[in-house]
N, C-alpha and C. Protein backbone atom coordinates (compact mmCIF):
# COMPACT_ATOMS: atom_id res chain seq x y z
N UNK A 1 -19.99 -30.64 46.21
CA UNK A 1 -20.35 -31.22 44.91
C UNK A 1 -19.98 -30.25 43.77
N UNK A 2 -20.64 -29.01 44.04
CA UNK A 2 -20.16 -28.28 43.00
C UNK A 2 -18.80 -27.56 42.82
N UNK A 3 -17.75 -28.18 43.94
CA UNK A 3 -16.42 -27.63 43.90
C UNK A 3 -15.49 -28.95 43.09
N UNK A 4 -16.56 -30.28 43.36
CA UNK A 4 -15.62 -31.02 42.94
C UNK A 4 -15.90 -31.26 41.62
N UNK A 5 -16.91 -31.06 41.00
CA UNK A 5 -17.30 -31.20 39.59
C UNK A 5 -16.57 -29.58 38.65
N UNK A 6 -16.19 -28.58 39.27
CA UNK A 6 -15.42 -27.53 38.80
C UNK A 6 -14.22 -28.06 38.98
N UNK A 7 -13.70 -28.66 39.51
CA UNK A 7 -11.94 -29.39 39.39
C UNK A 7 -12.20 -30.46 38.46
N UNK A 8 -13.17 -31.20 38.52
CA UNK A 8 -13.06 -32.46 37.52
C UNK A 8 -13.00 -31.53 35.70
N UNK A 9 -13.73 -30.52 35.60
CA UNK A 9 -14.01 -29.76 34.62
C UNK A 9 -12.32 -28.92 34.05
N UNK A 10 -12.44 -28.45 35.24
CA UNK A 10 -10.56 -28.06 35.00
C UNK A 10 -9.68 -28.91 34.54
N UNK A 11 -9.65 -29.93 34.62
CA UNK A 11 -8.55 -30.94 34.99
C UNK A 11 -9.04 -31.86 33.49
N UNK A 12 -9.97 -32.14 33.29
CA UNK A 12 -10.72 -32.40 31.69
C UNK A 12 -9.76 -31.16 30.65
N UNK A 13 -10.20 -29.59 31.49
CA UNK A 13 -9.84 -29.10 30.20
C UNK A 13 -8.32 -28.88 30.06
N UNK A 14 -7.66 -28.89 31.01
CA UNK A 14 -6.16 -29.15 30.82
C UNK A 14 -5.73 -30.40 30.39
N UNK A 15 -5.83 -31.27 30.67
CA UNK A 15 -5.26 -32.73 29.71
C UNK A 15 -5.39 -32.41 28.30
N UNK A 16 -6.86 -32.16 28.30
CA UNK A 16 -7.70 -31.81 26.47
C UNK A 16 -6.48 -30.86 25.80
N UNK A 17 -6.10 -29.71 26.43
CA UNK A 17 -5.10 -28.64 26.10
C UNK A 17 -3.48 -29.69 25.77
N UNK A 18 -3.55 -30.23 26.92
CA UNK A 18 -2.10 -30.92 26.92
C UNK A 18 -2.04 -32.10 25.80
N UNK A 19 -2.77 -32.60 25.19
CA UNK A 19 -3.05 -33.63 24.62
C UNK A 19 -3.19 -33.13 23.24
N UNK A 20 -3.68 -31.54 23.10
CA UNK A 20 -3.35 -31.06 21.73
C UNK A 20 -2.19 -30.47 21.49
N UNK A 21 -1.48 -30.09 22.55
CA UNK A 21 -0.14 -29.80 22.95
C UNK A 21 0.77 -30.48 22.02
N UNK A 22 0.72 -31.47 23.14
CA UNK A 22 1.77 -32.75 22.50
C UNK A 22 1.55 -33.23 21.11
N UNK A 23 0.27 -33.18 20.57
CA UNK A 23 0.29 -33.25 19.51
C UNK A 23 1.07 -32.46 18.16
N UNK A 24 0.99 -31.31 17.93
CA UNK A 24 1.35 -29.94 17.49
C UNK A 24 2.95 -30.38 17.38
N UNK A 25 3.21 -30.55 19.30
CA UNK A 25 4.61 -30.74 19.29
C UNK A 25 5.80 -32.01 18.05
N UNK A 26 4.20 -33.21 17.96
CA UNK A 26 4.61 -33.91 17.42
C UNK A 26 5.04 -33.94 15.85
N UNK A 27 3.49 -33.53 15.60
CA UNK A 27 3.50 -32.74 14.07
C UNK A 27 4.73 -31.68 13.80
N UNK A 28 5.04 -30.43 14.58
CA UNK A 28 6.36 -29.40 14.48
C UNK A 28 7.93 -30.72 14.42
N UNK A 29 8.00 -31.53 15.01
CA UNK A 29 9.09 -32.46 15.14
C UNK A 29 9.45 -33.43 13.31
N UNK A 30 8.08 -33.72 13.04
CA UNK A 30 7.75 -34.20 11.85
C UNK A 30 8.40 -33.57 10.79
N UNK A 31 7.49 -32.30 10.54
CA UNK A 31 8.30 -31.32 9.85
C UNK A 31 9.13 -30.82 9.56
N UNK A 32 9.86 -31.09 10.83
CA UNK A 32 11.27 -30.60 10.87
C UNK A 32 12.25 -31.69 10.76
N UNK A 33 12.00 -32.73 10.75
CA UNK A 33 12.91 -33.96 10.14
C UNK A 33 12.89 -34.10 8.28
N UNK A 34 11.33 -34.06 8.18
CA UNK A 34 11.20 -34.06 6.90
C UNK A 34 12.40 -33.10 6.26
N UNK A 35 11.90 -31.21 6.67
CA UNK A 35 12.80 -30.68 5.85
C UNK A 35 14.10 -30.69 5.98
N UNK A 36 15.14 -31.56 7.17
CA UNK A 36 16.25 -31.60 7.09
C UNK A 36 16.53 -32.64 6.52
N UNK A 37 15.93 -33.99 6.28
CA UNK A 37 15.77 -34.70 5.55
C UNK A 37 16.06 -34.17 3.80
N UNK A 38 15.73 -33.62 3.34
CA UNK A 38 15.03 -32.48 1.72
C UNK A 38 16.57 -31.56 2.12
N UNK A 39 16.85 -31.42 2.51
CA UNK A 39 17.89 -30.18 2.94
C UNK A 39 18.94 -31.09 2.60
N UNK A 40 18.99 -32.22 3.36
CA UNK A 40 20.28 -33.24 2.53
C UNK A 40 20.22 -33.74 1.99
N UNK A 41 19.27 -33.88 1.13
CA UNK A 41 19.15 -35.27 0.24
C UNK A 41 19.26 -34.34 -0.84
């Protein structure tokens, strides 16, 4: 019980990590269209 509720806990906090991840990633992608966007225009 208490091995499987320490993996469920792990596995919560890695998605949580990966999910702000990808986010960041998304936002950095944003930004960087914008200013090449501004860069040619």
């Amino acid at each position: 019980m208490n091995f499987k509720s320490s993996v469920t806990n792990l596995f919560l906090r890695a998605s949580d990590s990966l999910i702000k991840a990808m986010i960041n990633f998304i936002l950095l992608i944003e930004a960087y269209s914008l200013l090449l966007v501004g860069t040619i225009a």
